[in-house]
PDB file of N, CA and C in Angstrom:
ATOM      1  N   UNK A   1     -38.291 -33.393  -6.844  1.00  0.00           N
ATOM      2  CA  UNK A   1     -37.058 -33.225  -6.087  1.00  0.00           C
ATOM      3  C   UNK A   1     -36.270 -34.521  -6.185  1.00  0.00           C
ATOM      4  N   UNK A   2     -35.124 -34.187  -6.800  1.00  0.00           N
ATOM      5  CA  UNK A   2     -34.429 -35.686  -6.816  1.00  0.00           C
ATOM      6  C   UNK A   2     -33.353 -35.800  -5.996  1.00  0.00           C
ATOM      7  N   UNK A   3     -32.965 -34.759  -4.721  1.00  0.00           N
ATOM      8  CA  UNK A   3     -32.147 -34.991  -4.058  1.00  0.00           C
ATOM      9  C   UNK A   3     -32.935 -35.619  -2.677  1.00  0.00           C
ATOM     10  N   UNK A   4     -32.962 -36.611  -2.061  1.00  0.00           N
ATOM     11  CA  UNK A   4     -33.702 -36.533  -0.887  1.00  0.00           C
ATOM     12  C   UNK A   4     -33.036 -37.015   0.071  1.00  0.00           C
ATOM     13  N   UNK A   5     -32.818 -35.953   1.503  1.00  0.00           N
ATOM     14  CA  UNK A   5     -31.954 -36.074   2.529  1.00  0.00           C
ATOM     15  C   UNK A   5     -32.514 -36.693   3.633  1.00  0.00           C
ATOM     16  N   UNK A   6     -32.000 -37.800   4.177  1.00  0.00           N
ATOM     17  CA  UNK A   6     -32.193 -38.527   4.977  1.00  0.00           C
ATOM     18  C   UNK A   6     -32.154 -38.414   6.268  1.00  0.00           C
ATOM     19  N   UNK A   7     -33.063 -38.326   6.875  1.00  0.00           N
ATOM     20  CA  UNK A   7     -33.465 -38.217   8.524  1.00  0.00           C
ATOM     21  C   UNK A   7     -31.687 -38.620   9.034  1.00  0.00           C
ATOM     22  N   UNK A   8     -30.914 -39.571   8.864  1.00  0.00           N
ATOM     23  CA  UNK A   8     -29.641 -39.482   9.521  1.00  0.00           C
ATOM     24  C   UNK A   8     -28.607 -38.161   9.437  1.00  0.00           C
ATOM     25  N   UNK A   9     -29.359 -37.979   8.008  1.00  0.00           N
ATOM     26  CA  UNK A   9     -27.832 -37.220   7.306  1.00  0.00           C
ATOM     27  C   UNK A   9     -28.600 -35.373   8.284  1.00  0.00           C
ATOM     28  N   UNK A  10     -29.916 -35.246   8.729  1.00  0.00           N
ATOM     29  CA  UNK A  10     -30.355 -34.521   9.153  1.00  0.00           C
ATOM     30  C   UNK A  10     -29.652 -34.075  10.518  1.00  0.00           C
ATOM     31  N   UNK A  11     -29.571 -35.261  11.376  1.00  0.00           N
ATOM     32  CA  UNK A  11     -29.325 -35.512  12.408  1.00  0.00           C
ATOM     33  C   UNK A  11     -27.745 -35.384  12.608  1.00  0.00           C
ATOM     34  N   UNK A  12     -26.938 -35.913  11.613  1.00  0.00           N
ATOM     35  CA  UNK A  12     -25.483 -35.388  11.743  1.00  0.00           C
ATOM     36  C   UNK A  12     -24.835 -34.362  11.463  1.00  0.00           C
ATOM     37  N   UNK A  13     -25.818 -33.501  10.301  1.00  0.00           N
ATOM     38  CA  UNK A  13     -25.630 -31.909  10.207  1.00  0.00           C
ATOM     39  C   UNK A  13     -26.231 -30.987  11.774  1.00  0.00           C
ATOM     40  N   UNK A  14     -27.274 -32.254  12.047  1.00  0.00           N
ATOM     41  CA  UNK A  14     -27.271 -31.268  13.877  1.00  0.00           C
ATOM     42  C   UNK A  14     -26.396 -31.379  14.944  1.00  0.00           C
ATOM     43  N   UNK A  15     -26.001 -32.391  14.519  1.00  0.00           N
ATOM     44  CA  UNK A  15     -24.784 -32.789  15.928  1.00  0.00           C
ATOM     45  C   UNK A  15     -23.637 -32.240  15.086  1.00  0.00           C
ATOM     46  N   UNK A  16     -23.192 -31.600  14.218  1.00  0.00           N
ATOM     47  CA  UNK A  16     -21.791 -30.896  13.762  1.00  0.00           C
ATOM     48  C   UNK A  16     -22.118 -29.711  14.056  1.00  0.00           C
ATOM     49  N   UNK A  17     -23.363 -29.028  13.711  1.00  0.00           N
ATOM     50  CA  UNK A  17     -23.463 -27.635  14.196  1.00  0.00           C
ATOM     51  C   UNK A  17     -23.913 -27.528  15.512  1.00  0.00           C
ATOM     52  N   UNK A  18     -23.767 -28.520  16.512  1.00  0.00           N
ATOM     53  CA  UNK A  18     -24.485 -28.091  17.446  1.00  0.00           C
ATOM     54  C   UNK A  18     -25.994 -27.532  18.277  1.00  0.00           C
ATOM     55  N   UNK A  19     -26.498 -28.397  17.363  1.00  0.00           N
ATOM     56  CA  UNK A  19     -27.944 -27.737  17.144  1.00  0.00           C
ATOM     57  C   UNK A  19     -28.979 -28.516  17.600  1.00  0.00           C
ATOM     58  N   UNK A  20     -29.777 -28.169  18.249  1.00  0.00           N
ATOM     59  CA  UNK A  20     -31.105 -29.224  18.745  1.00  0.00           C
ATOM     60  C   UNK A  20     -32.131 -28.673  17.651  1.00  0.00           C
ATOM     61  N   UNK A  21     -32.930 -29.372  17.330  1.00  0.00           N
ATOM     62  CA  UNK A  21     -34.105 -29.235  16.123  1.00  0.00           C
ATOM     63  C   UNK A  21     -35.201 -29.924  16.386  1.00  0.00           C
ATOM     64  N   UNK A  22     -35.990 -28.977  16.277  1.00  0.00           N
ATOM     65  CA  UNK A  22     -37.521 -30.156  16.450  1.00  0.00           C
ATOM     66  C   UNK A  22     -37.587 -30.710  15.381  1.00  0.00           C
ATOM     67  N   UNK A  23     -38.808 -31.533  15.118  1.00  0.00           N
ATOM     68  CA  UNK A  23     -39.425 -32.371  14.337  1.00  0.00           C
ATOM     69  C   UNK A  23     -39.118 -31.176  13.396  1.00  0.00           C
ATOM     70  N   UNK A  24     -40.444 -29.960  13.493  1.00  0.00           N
ATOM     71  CA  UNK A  24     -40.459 -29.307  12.334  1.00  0.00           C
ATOM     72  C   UNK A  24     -39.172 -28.753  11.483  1.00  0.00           C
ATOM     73  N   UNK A  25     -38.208 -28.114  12.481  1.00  0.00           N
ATOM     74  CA  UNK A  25     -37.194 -27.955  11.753  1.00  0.00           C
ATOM     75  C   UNK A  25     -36.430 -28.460  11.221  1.00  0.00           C
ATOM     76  N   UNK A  26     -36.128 -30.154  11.385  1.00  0.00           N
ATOM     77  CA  UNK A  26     -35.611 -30.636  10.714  1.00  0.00           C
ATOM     78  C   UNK A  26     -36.310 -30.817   9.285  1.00  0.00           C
ATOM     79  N   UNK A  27     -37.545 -31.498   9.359  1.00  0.00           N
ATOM     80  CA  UNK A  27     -38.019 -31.516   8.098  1.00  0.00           C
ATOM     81  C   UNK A  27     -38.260 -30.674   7.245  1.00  0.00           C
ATOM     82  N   UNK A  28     -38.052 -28.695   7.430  1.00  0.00           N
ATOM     83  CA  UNK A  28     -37.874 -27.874   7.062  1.00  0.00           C
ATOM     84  C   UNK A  28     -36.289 -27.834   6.273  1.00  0.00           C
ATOM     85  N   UNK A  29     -35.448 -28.287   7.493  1.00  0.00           N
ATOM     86  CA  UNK A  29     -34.033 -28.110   6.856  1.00  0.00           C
ATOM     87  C   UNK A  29     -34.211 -29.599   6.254  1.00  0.00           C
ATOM     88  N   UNK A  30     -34.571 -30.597   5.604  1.00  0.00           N
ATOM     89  CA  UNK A  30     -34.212 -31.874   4.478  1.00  0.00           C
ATOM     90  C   UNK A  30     -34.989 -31.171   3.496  1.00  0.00           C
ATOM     91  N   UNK A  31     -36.263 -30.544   3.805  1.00  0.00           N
ATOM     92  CA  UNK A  31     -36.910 -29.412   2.257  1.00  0.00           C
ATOM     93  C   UNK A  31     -35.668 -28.748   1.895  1.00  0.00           C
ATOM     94  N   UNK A  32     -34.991 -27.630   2.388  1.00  0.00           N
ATOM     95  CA  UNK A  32     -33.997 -26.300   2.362  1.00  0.00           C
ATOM     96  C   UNK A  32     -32.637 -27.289   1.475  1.00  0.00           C
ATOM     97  N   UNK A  33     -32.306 -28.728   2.495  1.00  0.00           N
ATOM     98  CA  UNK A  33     -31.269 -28.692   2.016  1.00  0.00           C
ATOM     99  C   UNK A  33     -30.916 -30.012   0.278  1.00  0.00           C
ATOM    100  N   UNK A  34     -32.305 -30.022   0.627  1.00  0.00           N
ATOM    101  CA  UNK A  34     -32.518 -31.166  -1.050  1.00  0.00           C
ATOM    102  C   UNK A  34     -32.910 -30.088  -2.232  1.00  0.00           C
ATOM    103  N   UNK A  35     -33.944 -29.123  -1.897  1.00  0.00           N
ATOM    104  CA  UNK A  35     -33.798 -27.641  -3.001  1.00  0.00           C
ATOM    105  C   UNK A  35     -32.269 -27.105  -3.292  1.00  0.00           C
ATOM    106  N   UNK A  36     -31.308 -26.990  -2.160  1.00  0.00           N
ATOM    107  CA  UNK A  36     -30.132 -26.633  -2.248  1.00  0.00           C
ATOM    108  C   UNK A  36     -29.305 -27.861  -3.285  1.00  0.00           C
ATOM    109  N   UNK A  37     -29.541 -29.268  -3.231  1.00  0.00           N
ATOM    110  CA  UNK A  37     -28.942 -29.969  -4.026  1.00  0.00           C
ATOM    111  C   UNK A  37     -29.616 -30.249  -5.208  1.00  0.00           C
ATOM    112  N   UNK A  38     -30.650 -29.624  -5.463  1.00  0.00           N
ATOM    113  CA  UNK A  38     -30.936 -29.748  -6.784  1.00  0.00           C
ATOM    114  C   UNK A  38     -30.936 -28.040  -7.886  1.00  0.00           C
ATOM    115  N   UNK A  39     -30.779 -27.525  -7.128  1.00  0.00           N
ATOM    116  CA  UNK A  39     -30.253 -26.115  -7.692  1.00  0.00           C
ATOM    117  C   UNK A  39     -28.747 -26.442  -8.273  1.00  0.00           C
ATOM    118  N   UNK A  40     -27.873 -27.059  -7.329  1.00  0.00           N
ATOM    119  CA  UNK A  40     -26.322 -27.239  -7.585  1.00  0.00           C
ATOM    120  C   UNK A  40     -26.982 -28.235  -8.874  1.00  0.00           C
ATOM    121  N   UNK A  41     -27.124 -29.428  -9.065  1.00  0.00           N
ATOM    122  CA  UNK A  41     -27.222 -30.090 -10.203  1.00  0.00           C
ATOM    123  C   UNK A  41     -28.155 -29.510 -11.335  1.00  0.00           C
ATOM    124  N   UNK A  42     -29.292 -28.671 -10.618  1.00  0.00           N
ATOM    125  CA  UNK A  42     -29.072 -27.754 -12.545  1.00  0.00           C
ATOM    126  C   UNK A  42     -27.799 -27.068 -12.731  1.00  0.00           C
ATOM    127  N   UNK A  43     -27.377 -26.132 -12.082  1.00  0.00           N
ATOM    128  CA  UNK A  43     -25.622 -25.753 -12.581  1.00  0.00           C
ATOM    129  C   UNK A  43     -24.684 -26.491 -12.695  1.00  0.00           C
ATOM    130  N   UNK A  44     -25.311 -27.986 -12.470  1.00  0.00           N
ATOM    131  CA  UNK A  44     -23.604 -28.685 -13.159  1.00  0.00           C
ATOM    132  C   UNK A  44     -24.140 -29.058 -14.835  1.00  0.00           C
ATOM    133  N   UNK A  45     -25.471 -28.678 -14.809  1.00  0.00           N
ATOM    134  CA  UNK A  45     -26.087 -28.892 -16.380  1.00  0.00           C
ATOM    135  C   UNK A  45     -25.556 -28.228 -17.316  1.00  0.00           C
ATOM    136  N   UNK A  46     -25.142 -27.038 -16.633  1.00  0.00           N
ATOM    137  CA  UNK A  46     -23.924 -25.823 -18.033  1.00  0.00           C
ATOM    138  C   UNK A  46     -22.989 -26.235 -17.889  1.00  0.00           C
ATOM    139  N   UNK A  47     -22.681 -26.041 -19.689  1.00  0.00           N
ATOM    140  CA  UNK A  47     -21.628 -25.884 -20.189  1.00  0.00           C
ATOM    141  C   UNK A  47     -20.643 -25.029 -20.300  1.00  0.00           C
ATOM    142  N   UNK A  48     -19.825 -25.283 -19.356  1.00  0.00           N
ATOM    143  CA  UNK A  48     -18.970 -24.394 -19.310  1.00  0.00           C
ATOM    144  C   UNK A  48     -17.601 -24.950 -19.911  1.00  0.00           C
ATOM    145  N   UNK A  49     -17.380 -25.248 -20.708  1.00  0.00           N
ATOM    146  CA  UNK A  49     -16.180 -25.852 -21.048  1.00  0.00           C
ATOM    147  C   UNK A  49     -14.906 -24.646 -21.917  1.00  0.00           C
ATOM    148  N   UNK A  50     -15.773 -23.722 -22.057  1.00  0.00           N
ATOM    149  CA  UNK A  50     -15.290 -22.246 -22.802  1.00  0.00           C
ATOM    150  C   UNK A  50     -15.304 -21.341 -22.115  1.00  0.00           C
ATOM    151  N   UNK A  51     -15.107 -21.825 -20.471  1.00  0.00           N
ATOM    152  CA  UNK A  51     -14.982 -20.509 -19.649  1.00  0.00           C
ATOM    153  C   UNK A  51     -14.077 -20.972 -19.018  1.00  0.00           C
ATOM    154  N   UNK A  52     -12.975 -20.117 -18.933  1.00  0.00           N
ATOM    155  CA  UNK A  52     -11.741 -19.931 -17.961  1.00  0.00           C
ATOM    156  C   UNK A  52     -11.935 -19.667 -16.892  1.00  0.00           C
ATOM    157  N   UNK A  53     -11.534 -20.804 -15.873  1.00  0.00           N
ATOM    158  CA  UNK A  53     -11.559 -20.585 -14.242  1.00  0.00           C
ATOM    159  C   UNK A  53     -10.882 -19.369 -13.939  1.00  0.00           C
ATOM    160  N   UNK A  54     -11.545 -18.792 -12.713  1.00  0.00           N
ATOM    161  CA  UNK A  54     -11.226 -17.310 -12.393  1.00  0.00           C
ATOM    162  C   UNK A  54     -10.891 -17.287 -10.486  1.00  0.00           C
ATOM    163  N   UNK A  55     -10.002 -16.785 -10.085  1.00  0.00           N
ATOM    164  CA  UNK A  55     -10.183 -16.758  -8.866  1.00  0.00           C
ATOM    165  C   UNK A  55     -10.961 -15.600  -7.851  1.00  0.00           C
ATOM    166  N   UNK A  56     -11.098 -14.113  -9.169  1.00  0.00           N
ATOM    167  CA  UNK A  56     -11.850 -13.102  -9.050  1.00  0.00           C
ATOM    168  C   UNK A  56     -12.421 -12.877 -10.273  1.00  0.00           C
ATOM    169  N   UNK A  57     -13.646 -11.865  -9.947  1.00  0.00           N
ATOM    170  CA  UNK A  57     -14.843 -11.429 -10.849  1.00  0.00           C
ATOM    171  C   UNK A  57     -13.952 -10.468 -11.248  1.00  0.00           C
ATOM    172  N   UNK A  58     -13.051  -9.567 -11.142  1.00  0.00           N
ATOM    173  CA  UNK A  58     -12.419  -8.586 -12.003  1.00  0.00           C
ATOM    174  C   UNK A  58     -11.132  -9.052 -12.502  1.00  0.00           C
ATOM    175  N   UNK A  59     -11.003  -8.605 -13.298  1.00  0.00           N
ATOM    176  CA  UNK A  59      -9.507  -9.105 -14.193  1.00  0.00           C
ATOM    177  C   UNK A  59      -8.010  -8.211 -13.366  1.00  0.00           C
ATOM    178  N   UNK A  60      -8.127  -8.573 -12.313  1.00  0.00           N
ATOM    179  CA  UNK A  60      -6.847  -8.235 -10.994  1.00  0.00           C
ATOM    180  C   UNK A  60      -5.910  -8.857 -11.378  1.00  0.00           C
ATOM    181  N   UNK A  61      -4.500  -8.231 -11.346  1.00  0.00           N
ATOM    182  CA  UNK A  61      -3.204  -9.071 -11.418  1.00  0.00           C
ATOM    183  C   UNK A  61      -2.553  -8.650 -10.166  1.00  0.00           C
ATOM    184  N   UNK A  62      -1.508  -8.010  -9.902  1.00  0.00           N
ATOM    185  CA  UNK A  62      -1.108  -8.121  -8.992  1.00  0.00           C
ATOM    186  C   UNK A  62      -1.350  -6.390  -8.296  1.00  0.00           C
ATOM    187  N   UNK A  63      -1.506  -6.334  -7.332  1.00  0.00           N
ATOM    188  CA  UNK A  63      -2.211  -5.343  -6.783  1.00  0.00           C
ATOM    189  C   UNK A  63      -1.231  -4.369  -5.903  1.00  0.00           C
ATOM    190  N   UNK A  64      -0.191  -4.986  -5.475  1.00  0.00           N
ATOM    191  CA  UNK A  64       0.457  -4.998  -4.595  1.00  0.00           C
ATOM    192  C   UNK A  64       1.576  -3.849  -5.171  1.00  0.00           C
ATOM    193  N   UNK A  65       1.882  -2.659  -4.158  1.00  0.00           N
ATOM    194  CA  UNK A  65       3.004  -1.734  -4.621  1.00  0.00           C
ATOM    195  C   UNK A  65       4.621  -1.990  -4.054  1.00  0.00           C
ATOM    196  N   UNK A  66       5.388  -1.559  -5.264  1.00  0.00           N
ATOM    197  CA  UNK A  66       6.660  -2.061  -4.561  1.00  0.00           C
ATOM    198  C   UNK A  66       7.091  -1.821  -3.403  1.00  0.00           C
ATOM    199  N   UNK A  67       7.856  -2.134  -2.624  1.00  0.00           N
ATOM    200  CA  UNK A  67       7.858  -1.708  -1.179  1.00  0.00           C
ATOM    201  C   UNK A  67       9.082  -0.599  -0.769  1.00  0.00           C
ATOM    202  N   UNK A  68       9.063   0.547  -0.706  1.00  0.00           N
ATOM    203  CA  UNK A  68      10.187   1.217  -1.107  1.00  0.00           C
ATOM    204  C   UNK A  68      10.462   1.810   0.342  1.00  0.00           C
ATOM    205  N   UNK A  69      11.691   2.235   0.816  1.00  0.00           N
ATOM    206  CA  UNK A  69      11.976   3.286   2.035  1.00  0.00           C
ATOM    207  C   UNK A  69      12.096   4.744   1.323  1.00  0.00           C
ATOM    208  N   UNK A  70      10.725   5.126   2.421  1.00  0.00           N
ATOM    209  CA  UNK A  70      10.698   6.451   1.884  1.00  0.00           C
ATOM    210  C   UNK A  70      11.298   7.685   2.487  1.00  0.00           C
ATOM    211  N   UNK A  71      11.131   6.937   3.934  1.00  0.00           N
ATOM    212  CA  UNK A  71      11.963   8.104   4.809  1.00  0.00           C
ATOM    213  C   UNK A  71      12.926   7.478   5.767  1.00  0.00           C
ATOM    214  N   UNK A  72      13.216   6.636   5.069  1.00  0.00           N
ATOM    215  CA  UNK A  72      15.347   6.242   5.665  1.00  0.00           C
ATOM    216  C   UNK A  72      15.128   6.292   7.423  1.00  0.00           C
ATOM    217  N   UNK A  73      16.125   6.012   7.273  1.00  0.00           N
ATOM    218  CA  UNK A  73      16.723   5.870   9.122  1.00  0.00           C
ATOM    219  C   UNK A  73      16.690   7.014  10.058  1.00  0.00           C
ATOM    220  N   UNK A  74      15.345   7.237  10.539  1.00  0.00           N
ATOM    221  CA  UNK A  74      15.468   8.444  11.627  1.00  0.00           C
ATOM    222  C   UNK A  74      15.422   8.452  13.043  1.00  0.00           C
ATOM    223  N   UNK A  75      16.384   6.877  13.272  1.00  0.00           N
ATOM    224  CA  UNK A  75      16.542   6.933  14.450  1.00  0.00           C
ATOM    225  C   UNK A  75      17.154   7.703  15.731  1.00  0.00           C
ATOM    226  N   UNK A  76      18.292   8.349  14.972  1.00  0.00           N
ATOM    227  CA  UNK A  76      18.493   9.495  15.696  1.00  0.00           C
ATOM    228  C   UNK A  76      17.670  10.547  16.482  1.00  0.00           C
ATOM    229  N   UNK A  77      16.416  11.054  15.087  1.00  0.00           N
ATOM    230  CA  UNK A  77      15.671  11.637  15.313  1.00  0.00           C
ATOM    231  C   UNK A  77      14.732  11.299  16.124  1.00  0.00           C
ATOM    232  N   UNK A  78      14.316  10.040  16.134  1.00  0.00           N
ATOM    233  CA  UNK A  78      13.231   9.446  17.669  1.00  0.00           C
ATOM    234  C   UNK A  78      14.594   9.559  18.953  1.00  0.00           C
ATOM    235  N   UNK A  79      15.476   9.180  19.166  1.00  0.00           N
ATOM    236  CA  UNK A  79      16.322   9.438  20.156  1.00  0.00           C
ATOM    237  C   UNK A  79      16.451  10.621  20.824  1.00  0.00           C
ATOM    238  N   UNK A  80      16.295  11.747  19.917  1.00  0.00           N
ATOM    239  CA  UNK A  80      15.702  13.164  20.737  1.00  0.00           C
ATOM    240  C   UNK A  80      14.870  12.881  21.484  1.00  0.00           C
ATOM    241  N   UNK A  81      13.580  12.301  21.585  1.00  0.00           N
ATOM    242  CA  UNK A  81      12.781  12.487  22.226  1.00  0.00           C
ATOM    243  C   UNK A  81      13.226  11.867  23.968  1.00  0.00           C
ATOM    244  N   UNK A  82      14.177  10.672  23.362  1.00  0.00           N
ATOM    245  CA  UNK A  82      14.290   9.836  24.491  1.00  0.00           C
ATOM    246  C   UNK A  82      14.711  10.722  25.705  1.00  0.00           C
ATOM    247  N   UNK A  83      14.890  10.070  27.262  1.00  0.00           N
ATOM    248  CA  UNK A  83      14.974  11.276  28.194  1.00  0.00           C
ATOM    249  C   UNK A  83      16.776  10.735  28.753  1.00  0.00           C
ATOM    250  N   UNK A  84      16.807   9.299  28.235  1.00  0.00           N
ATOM    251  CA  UNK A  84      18.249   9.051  28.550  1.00  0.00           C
ATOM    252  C   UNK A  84      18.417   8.102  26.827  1.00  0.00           C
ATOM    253  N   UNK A  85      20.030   7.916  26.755  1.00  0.00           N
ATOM    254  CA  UNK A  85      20.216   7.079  25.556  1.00  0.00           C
ATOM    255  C   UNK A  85      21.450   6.514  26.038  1.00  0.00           C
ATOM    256  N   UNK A  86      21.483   5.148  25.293  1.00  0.00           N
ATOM    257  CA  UNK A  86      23.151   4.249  25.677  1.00  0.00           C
ATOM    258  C   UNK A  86      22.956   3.222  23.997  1.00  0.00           C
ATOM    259  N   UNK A  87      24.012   3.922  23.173  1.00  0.00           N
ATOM    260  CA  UNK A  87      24.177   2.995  22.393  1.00  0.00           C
ATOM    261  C   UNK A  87      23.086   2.738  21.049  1.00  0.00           C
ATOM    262  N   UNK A  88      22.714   3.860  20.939  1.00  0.00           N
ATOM    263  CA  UNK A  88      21.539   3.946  19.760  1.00  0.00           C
ATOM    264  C   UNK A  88      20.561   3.149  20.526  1.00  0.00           C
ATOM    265  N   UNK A  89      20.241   3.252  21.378  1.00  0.00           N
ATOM    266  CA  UNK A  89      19.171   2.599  22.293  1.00  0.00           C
ATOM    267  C   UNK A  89      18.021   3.625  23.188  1.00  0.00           C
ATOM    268  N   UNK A  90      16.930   3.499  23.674  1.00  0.00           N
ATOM    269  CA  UNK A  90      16.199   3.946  24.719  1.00  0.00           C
ATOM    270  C   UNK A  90      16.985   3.623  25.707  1.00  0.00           C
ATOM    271  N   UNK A  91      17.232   4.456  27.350  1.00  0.00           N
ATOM    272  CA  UNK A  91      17.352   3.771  28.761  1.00  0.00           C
ATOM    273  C   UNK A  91      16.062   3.945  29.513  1.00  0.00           C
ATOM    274  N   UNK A  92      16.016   2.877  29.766  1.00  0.00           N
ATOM    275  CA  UNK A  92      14.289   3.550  30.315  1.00  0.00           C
ATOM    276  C   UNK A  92      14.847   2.635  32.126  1.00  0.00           C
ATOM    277  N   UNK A  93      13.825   3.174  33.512  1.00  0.00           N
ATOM    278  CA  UNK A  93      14.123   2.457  34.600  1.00  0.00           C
ATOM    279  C   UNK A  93      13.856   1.121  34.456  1.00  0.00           C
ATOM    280  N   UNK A  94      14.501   0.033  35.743  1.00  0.00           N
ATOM    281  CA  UNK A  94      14.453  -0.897  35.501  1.00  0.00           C
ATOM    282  C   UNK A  94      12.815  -1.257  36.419  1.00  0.00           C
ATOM    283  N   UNK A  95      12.178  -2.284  36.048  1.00  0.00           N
ATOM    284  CA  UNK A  95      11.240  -2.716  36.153  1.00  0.00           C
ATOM    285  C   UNK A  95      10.782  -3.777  37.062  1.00  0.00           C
ATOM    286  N   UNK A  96      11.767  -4.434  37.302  1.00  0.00           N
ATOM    287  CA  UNK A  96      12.231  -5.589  38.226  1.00  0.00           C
ATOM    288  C   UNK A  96      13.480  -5.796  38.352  1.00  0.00           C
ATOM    289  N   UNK A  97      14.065  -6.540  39.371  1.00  0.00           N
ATOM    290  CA  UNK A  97      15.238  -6.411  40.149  1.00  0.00           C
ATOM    291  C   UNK A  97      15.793  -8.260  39.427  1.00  0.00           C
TER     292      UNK A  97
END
């Protein structure tokens, strides 16, 4: 293991998450989190210099449909429902004085 995490650096990942840890768990999480940094440095071992950064796994462009009015201005038609109207408006009672 050539990453090895230090009893401090243990202790300040517990006080950011909020976390009390015993003995064991900490020295569980410096195992967990030095395996975790030596996994990342075998993958910085590939070569990737012939792969195009991607922001998704599928070849997505733009997804998005034009935004069209499909059924126009039927405000009139909600105004039927209303029980009074002033002005292409609802009147509804007043609520406070």
């Amino acid at each position: 293991m050539a990453n090895i995490i230090s009893d401090e650096t243990i202790e300040y990942v517990g006080i950011l998450a909020k976390l009390e840890l015993s003995g064991e768990e900490k020295e569980a999480a410096k195992k967990s989190m030095g395996e975790m940094l030596d996994y990342i440095d075998k993958l910085n071992e590939l070569d990737t210099s012939g792969v195009e950064p991607m922001s998704h796994v599928f070849p997505v462009q733009n997804v998005f449909r034009e935004d069209e009015v499909t059924n126009g201005d039927e405000s009139g038609r909600t105004l039927q429902n209303a029980p009074s109207e002033k002005d292409n408006m609802f009147v509804v009672p007043k609520t406070f004085d």
